[in-house]
Protein backbone atom coordinates (compact mmCIF):
# COMPACT_ATOMS: atom_id res chain seq x y z
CA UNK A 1 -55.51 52.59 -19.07
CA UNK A 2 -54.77 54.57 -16.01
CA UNK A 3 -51.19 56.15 -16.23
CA UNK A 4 -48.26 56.73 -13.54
CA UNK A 5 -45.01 58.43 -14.02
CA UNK A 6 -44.00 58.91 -17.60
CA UNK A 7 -45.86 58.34 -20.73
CA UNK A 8 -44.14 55.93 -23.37
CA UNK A 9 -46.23 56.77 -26.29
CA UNK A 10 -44.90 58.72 -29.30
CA UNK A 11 -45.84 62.22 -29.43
CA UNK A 12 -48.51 63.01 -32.34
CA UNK A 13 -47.91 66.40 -34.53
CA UNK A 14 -51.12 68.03 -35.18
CA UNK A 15 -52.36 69.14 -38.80
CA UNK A 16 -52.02 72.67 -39.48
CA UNK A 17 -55.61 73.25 -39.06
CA UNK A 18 -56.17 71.52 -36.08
CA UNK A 19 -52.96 73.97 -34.59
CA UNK A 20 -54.61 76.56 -35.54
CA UNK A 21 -58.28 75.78 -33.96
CA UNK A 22 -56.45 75.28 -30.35
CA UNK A 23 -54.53 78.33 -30.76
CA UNK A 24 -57.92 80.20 -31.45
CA UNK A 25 -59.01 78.08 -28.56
CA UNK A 26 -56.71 78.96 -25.71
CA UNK A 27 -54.29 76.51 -25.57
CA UNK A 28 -54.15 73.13 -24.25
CA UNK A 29 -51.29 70.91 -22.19
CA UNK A 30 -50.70 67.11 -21.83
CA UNK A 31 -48.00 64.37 -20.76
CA UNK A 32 -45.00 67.55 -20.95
CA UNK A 33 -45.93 68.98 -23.98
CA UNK A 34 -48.14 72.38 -23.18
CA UNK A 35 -49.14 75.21 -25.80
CA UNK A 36 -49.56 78.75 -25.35
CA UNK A 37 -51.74 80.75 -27.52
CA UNK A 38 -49.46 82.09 -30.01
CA UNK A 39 -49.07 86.40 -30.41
CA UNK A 40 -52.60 87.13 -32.14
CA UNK A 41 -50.80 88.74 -35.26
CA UNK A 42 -49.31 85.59 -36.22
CA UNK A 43 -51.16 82.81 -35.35
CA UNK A 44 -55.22 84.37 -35.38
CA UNK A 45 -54.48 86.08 -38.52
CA UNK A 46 -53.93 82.40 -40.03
CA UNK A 47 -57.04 81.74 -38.18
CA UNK A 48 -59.04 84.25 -40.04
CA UNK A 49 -57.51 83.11 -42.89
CA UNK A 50 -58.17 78.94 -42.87
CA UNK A 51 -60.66 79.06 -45.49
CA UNK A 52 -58.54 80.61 -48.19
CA UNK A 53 -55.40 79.15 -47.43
CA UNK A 54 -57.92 76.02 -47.92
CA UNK A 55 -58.76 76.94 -51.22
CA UNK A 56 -54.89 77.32 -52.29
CA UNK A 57 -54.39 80.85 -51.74
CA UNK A 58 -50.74 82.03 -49.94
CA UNK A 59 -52.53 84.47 -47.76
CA UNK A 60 -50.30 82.47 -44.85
CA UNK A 61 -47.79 80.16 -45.11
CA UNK A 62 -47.04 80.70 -48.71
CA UNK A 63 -45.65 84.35 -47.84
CA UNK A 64 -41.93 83.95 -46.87
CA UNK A 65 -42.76 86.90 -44.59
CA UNK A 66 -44.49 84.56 -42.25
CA UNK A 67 -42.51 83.99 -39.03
CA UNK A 68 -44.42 80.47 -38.68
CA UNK A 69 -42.49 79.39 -41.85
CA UNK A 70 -38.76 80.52 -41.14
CA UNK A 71 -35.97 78.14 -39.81
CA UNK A 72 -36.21 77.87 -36.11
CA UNK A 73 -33.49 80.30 -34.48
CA UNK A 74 -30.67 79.47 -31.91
CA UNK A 75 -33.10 79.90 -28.28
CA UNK A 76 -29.50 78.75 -26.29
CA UNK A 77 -29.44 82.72 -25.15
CA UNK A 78 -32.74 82.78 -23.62
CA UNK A 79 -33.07 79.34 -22.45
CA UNK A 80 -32.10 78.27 -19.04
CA UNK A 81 -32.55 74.95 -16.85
CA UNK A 82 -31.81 74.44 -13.03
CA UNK A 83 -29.87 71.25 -13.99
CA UNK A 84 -26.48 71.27 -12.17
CA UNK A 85 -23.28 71.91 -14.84
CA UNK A 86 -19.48 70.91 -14.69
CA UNK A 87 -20.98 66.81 -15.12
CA UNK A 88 -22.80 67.04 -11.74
CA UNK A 89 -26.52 65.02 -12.52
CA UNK A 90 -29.61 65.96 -11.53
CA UNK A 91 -31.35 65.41 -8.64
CA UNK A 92 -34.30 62.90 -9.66
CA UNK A 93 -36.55 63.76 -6.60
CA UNK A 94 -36.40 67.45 -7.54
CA UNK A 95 -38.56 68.97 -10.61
CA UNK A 96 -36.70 70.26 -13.78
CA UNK A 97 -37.02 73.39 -14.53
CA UNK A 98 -36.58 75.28 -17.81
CA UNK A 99 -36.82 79.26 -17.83
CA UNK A 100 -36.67 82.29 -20.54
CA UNK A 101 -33.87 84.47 -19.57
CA UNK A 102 -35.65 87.66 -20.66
CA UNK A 103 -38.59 88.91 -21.92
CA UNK A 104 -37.71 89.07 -25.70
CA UNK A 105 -39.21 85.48 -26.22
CA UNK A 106 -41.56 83.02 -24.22
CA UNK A 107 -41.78 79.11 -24.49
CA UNK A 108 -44.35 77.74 -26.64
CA UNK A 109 -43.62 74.11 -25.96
CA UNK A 110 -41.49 71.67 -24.21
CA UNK A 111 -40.89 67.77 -24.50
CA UNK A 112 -38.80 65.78 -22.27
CA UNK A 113 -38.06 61.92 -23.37
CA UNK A 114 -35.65 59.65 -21.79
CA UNK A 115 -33.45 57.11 -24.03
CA UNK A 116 -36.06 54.78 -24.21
CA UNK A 117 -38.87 57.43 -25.43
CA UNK A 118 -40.98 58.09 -22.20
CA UNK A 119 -42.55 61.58 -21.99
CA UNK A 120 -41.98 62.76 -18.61
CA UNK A 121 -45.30 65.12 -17.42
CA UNK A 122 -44.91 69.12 -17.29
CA UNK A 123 -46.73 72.11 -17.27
CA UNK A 124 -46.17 75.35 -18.34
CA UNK A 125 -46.76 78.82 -16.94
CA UNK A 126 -49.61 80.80 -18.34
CA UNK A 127 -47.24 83.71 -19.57
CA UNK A 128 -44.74 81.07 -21.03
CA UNK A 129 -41.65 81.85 -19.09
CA UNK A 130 -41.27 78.63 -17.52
CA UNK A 131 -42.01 75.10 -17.72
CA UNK A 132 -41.82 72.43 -15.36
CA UNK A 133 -42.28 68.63 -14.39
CA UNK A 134 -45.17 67.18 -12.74
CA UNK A 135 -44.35 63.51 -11.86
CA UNK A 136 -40.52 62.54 -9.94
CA UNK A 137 -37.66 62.34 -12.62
CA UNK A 138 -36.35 58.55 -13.58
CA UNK A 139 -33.20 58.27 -11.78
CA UNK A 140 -30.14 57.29 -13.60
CA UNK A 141 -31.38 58.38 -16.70
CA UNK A 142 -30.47 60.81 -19.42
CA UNK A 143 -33.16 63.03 -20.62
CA UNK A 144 -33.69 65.40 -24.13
CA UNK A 145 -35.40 68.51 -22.93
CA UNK A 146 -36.55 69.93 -26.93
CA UNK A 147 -37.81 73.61 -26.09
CA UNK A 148 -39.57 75.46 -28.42
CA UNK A 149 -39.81 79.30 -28.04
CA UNK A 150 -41.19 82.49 -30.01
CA UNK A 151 -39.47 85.87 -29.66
CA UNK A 152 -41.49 88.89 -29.97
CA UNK A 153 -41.84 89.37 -33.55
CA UNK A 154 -43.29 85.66 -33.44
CA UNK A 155 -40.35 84.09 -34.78
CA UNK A 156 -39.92 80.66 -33.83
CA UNK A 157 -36.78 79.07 -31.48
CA UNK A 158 -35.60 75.94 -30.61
CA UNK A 159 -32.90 74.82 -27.78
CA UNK A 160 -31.71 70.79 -27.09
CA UNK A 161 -31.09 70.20 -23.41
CA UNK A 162 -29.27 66.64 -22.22
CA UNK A 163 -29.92 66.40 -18.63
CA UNK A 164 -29.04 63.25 -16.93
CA UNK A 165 -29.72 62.19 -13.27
CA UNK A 166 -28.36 61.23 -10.07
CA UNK A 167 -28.59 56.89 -9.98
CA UNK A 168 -29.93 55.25 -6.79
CA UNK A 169 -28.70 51.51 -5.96
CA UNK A 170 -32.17 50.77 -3.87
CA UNK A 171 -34.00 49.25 -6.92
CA UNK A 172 -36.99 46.99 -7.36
CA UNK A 173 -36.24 44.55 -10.51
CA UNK A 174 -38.50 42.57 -12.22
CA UNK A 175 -38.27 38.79 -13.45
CA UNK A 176 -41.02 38.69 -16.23
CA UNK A 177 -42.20 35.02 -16.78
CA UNK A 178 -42.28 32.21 -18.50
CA UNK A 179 -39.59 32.16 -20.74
CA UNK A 180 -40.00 32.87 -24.47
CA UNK A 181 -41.61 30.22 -26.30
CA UNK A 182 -44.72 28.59 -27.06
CA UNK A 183 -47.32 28.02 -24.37
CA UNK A 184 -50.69 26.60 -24.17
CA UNK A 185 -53.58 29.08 -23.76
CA UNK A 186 -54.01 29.13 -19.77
CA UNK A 187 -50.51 30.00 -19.36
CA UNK A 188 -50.13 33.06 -17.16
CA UNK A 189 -47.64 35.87 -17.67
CA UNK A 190 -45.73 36.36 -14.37
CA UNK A 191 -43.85 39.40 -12.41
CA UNK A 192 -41.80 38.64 -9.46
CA UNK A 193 -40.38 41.73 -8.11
CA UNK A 194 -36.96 41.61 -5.80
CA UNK A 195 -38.17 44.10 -3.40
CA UNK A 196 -41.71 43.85 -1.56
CA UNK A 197 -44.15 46.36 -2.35
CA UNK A 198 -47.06 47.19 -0.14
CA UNK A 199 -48.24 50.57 -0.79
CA UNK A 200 -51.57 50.91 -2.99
CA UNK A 201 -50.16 54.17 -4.76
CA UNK A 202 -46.50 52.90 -5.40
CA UNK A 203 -48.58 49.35 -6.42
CA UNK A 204 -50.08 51.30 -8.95
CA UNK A 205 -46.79 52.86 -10.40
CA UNK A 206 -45.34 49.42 -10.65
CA UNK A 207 -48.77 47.61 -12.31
CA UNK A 208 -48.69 50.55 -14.84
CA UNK A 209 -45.32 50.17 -16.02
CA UNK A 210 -45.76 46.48 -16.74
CA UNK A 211 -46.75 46.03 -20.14
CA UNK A 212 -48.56 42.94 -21.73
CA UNK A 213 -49.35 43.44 -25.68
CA UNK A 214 -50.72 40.32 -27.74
CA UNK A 215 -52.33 40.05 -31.35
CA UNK A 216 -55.14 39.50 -31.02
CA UNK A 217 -56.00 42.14 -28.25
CA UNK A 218 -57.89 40.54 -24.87
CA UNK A 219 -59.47 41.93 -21.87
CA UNK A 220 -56.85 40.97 -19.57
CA UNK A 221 -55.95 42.43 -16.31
CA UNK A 222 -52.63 42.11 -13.42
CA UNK A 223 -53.30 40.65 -10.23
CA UNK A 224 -51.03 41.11 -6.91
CA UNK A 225 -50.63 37.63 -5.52
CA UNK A 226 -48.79 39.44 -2.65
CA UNK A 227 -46.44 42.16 -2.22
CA UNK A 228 -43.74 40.53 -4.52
CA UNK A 229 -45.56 38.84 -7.10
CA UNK A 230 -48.18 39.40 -10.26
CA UNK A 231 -49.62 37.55 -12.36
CA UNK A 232 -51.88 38.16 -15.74
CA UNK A 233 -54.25 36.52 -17.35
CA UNK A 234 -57.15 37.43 -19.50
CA UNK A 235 -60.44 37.52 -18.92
CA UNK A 236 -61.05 34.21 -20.86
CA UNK A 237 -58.34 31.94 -21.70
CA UNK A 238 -55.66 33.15 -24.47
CA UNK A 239 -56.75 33.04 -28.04
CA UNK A 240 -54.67 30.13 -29.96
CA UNK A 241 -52.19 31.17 -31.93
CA UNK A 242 -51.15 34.36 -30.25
CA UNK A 243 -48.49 36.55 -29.87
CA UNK A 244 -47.99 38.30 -26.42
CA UNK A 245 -45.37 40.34 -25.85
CA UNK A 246 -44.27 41.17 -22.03
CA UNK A 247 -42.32 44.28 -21.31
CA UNK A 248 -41.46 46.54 -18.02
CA UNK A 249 -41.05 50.79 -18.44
CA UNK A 250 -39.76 50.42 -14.53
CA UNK A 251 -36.59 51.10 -15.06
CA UNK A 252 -35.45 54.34 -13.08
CA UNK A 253 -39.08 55.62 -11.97
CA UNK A 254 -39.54 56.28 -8.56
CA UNK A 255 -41.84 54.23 -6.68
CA UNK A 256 -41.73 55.36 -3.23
CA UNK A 257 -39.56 56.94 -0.96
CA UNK A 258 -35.85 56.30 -1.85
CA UNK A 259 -36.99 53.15 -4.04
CA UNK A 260 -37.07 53.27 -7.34
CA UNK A 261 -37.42 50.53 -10.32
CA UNK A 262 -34.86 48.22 -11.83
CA UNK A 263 -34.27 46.63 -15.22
CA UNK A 264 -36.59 43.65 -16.53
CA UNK A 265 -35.58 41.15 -19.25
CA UNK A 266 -38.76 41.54 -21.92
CA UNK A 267 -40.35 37.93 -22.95
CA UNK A 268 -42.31 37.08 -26.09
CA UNK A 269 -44.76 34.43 -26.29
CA UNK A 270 -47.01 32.66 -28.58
CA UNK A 271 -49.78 30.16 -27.66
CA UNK A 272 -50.84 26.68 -29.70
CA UNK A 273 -53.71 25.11 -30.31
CA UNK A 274 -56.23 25.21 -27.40
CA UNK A 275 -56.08 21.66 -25.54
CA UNK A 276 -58.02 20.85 -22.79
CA UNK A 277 -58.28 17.58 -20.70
CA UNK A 278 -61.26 17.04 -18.52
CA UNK A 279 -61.14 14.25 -15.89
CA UNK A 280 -64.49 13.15 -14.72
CA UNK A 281 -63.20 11.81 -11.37
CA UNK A 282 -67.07 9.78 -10.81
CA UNK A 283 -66.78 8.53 -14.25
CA UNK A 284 -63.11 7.71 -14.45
CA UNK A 285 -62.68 9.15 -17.86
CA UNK A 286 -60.69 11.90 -19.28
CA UNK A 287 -61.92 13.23 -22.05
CA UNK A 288 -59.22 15.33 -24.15
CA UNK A 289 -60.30 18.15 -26.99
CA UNK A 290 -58.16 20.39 -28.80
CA UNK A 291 -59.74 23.24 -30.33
CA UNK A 292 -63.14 22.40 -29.09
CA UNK A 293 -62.97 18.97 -31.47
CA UNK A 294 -62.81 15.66 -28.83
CA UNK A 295 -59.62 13.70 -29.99
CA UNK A 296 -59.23 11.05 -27.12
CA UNK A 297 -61.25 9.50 -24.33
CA UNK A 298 -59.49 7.63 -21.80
CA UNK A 299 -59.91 5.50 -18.93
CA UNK A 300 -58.41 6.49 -15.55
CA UNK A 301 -58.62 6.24 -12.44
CA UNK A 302 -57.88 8.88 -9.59
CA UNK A 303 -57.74 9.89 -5.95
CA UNK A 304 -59.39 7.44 -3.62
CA UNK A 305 -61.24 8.21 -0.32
CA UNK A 306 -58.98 10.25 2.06
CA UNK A 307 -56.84 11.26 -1.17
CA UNK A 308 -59.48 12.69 -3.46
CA UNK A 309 -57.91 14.49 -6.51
CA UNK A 310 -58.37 18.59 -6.23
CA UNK A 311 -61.30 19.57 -8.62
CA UNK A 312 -60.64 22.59 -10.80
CA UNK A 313 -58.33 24.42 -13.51
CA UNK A 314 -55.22 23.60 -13.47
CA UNK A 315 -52.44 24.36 -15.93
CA UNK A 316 -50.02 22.05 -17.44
CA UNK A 317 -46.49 23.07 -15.29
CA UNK A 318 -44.10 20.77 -16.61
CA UNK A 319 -43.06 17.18 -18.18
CA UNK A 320 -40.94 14.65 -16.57
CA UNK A 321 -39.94 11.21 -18.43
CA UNK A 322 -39.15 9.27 -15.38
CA UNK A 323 -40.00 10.65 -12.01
CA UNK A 324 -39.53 8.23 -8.34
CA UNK A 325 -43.02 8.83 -6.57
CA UNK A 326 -42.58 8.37 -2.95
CA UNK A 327 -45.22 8.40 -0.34
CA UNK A 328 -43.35 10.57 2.34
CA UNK A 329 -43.15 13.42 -0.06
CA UNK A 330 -46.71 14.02 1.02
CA UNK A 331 -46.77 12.96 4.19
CA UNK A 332 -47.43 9.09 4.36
CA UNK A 333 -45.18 7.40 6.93
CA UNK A 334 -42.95 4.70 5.63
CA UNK A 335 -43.68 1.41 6.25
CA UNK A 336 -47.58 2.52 6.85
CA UNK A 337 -50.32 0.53 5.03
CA UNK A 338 -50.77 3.82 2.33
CA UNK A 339 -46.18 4.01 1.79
CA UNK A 340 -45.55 3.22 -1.53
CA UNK A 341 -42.32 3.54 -3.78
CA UNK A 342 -42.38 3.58 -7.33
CA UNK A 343 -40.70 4.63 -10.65
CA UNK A 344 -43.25 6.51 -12.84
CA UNK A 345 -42.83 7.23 -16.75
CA UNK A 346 -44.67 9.89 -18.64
CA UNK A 347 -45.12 11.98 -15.70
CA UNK A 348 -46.97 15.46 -16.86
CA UNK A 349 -47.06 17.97 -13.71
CA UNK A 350 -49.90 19.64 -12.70
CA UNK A 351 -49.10 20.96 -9.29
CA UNK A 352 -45.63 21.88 -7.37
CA UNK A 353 -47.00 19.31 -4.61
CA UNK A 354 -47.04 16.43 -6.61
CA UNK A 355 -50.06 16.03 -8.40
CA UNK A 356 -49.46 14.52 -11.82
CA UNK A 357 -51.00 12.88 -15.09
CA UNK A 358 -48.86 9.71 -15.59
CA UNK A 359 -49.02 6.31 -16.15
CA UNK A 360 -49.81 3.57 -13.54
CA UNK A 361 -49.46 -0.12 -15.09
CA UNK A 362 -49.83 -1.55 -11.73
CA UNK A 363 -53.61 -0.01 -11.03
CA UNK A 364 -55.06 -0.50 -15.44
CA UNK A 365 -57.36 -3.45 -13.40
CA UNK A 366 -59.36 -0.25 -11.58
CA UNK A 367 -58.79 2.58 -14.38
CA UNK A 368 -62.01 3.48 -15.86
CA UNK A 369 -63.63 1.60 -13.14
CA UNK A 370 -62.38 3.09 -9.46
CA UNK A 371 -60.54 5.12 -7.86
CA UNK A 372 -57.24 3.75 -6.29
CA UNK A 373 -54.54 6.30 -6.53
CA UNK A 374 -53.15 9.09 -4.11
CA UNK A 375 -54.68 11.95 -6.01
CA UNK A 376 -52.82 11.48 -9.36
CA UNK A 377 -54.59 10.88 -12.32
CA UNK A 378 -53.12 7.27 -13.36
CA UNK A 379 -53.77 5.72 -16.73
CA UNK A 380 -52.23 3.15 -19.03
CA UNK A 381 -48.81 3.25 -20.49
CA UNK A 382 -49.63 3.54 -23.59
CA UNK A 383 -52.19 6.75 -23.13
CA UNK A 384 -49.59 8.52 -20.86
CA UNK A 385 -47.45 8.36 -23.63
CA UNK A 386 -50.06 9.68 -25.45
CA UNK A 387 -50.95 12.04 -23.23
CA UNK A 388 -46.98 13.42 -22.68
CA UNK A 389 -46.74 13.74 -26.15
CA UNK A 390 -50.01 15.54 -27.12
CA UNK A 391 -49.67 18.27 -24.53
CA UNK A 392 -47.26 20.86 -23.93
CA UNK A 393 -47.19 23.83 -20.64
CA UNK A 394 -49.69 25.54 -20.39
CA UNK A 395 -52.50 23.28 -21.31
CA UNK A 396 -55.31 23.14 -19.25
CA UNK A 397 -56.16 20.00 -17.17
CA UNK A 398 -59.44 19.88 -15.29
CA UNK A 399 -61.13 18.03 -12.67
CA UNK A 400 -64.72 17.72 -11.48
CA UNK A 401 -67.07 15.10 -9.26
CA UNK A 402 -64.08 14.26 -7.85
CA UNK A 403 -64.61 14.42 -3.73
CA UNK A 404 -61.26 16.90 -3.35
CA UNK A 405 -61.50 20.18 -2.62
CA UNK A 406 -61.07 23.30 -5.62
CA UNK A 407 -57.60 23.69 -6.68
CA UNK A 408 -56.76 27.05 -4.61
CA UNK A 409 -55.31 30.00 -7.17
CA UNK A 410 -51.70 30.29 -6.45
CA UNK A 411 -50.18 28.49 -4.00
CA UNK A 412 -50.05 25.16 -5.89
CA UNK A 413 -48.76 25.79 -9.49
CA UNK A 414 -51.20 28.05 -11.75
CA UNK A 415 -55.12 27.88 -10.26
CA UNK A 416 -55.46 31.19 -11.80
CA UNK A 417 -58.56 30.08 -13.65
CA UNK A 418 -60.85 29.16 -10.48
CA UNK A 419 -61.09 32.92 -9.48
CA UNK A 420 -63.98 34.65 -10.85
CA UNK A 421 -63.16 37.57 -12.41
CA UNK A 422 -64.60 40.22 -11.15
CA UNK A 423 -62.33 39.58 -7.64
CA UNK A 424 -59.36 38.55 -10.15
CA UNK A 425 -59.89 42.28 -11.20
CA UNK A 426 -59.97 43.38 -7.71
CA UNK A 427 -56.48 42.26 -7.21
CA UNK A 428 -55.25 45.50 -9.61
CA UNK A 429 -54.40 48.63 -7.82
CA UNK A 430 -55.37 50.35 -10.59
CA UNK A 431 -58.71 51.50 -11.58
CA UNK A 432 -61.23 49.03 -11.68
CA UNK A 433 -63.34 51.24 -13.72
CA UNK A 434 -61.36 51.34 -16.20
CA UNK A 435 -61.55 48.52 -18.95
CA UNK A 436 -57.96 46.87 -19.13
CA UNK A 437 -56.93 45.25 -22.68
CA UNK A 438 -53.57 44.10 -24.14
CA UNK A 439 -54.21 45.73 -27.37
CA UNK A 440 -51.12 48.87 -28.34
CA UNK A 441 -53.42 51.52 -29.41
CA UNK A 442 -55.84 51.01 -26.05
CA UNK A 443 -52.46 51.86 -24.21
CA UNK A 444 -51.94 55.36 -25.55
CA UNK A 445 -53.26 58.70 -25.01
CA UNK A 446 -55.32 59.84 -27.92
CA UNK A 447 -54.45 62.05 -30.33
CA UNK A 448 -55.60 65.12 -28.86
CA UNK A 449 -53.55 64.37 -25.82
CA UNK A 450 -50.23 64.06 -27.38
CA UNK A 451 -50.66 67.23 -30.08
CA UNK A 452 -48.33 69.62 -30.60
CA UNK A 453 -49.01 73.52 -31.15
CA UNK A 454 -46.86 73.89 -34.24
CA UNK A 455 -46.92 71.40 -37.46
CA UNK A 456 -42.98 70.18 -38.14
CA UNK A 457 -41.29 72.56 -40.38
């Protein structure tokens, strides 16, 4: 997946003889951890040497002359860091710097992680006197600078730096949605942000530090529904019986200018069985499946001319008991022909307007036969009972043949599903190109990336 600001993955250690290969090689950096070929009497003689070290000979490494197997040394000395001292913090805008005092050692390699474990990007200089950051500093955050250095006889250093940063009270936080619990599997994960966000580069920063993980992995992608809110889904619906888990790696980064990111809640899901209810509007039936198997057909009725049900994918939002329907709510005049007033039980919402699955016992005479309503789907007592009980959010309710037009995407509840994909996946601002899956391993740097120059001693 593309990456912006720093890396959260773990940093890998390299076997021996891989180590030894790259420092043959030339060196190699990634993600604020660079190498430097080591001095060619220490590290190319172990080169030269691979095969019979192989073979269980102590040519190198069993020979406590070896400078590669001693106790890393105190670097403090010949270490330095442009951090500010006496409990100032560091500027986050500004790079960090860390420096060799002299010339009797060189840095070999630097990490930088925050308290949650992001890498932070650096590079270092080809002679190995200084290293540096690449990407903006997380603001209000402490940081472990580990610096590892070799002297001139090839011994090997180490210095701990805690460096922690200036805060910034302009921050962009993030409500993830829904809550935890179980969903049905066309439930979308959600991301309303408290600040707007309208440029495509600091999109991208925000997009790649939201996090969606599930078991099983899907093809999934974000999707900016405008410049405070995302939503994800996958590229079919969920698998049943999965667990998603929703996290943010915001926090601190800079997204542009003098705005930076602000703390997010993490959710955990898990999706039921997969139930579906299709309403044939011309037909009058809905015909309810779970897992593919039909479990209940049902006669209905729905919206008549001038109040034609919407046609399309919509997702279960919520379940109401007892809910007073009134005809002003959308838009008939009181007192007109079309007003009506009425208590409704078993009321299952499909859109924020007021489009529901419920039960009508004043229209059963026309259900399975016509359609009389004012764009519900009505049905018997009895099977909206049913119905209530059987489903739960996040189910998927669809409509087709029915004269209304396609459920639009977001303005209405969850019409996620009637986009196509390919323009869902132009709603990312990150790389299209790019396949995006919830899987762990697909959202880490391979191994080669995150290597080290020296094995852990």
């Amino acid at each position: 997946m593309h990456r912006a600001g720093p890396d959260t993955s773990p940093g890998v250690r390299a076997r021996p003889f891989a180590v030894l290969q790259r420092a043959a090689a030339g060196g190699f950096s990634y993600f604020g951890v660079m190498s430097h070929r080591p001095r060619h009497r220490t590290a190319l003689g172990c080169a030269i040497l691979l095969a019979p070290l192989a073979a269980g000979a102590t040519a190198c490494g069993g020979s406590s002359s070896d400078p590669l197997s001693a106790a890393p040394y105190d670097a403090a000395g010949q270490i330095s860091a442009n951090a500010p001292g006496d409990g100032h913090k560091a500027d986050p805008d500004k790079p960090l710097e860390v420096s060799t005092t002299s010339d009797e050692a060189r840095i070999t390699d630097v990490t930088a992680t925050d308290a949650s474990g992001r890498y932070i990007r650096g590079e270092l200089a080809a002679d190995g006197r200084q290293w540096r950051t690449t990407v903006p500093l997380a603001a209000g955050t402490r940081y472990t600078v580990r610096v590892s250095t070799e002297d001139e006889d090839g011994a090997p250093g180490r210095k701990v730096l805690q460096i922690d940063t200036k805060d910034t009270g302009d921050r962009v936080n993030v409500k993830l949605g829904p809550e935890n619990g179980t969903y049905g599997v066309g439930q979308p994960v959600t991301a309303a942000l408290s600040k707007p966000v309208k440029d495509p580069k600091a999109r991208a920063i925000v997009e790649g530090a939201l996090k969606v993980r599930s078991t099983p992995r899907v093809e999934g992608s974000w999707h900016w529904v405008d410049s405070k809110t995302l939503h994800f889904r996958p590229r079919e619906y969920w698998p049943t019986h999965a667990d998603i888990e929703v996290r943010s790696n915001l926090e601190g980064l800079k997204i542009t200018g003098g705005l930076y990111g602000g703390a997010a809640k993490p959710v955990k899901l898990r999706t039921g069985d997969r139930v579906e209810a299709v309403t044939d509007a011309a037909a009058h039936t809905m015909t309810v499946t779970r897992n593919g198997e039909e479990i209940n057909t049902i006669p209905v009725t729905t919206g008549k001319p001038g109040y034609s049900t919407r046609n399309g994918t919509k997702v279960v939002l919520g379940k109401e008991g007892f809910v007073r329907m009134r005809g002003e709510s959308i838009g008939i005049p009181s007192g007109s022909s079309d007003s009506y007033d009425l208590p409704v039980y078993w009321a299952t919402r499909v859109t924020w307007s007021g489009e529901y699955v419920h039960a009508a016992p004043w229209s059963v005479g026309s259900q399975g036969a016509d359609n009389v309503s004012h764009g519900c789907t009505g049905m018997s007592t009895g099977n909206a009972k049913w119905f209530f009980d059987t489903v739960r959010v996040g189910d998927l309710v669809k409509v087709v043949n029915s004269g209304g037009e396609t459920m639009t995407p977001f303005d209405n509840g969850f019409g996620d599903w009637n986009m196509p994909w390919k323009q869902w996946r132009e709603g990312s601002a990150l790389d299209k190109n790019k396949p995006s899956t919830t899987g762990e391993q697909d959202q880490r740097p391979g191994p080669e990336n995150a290597a080290r120059l020296r094995p852990q001693v």
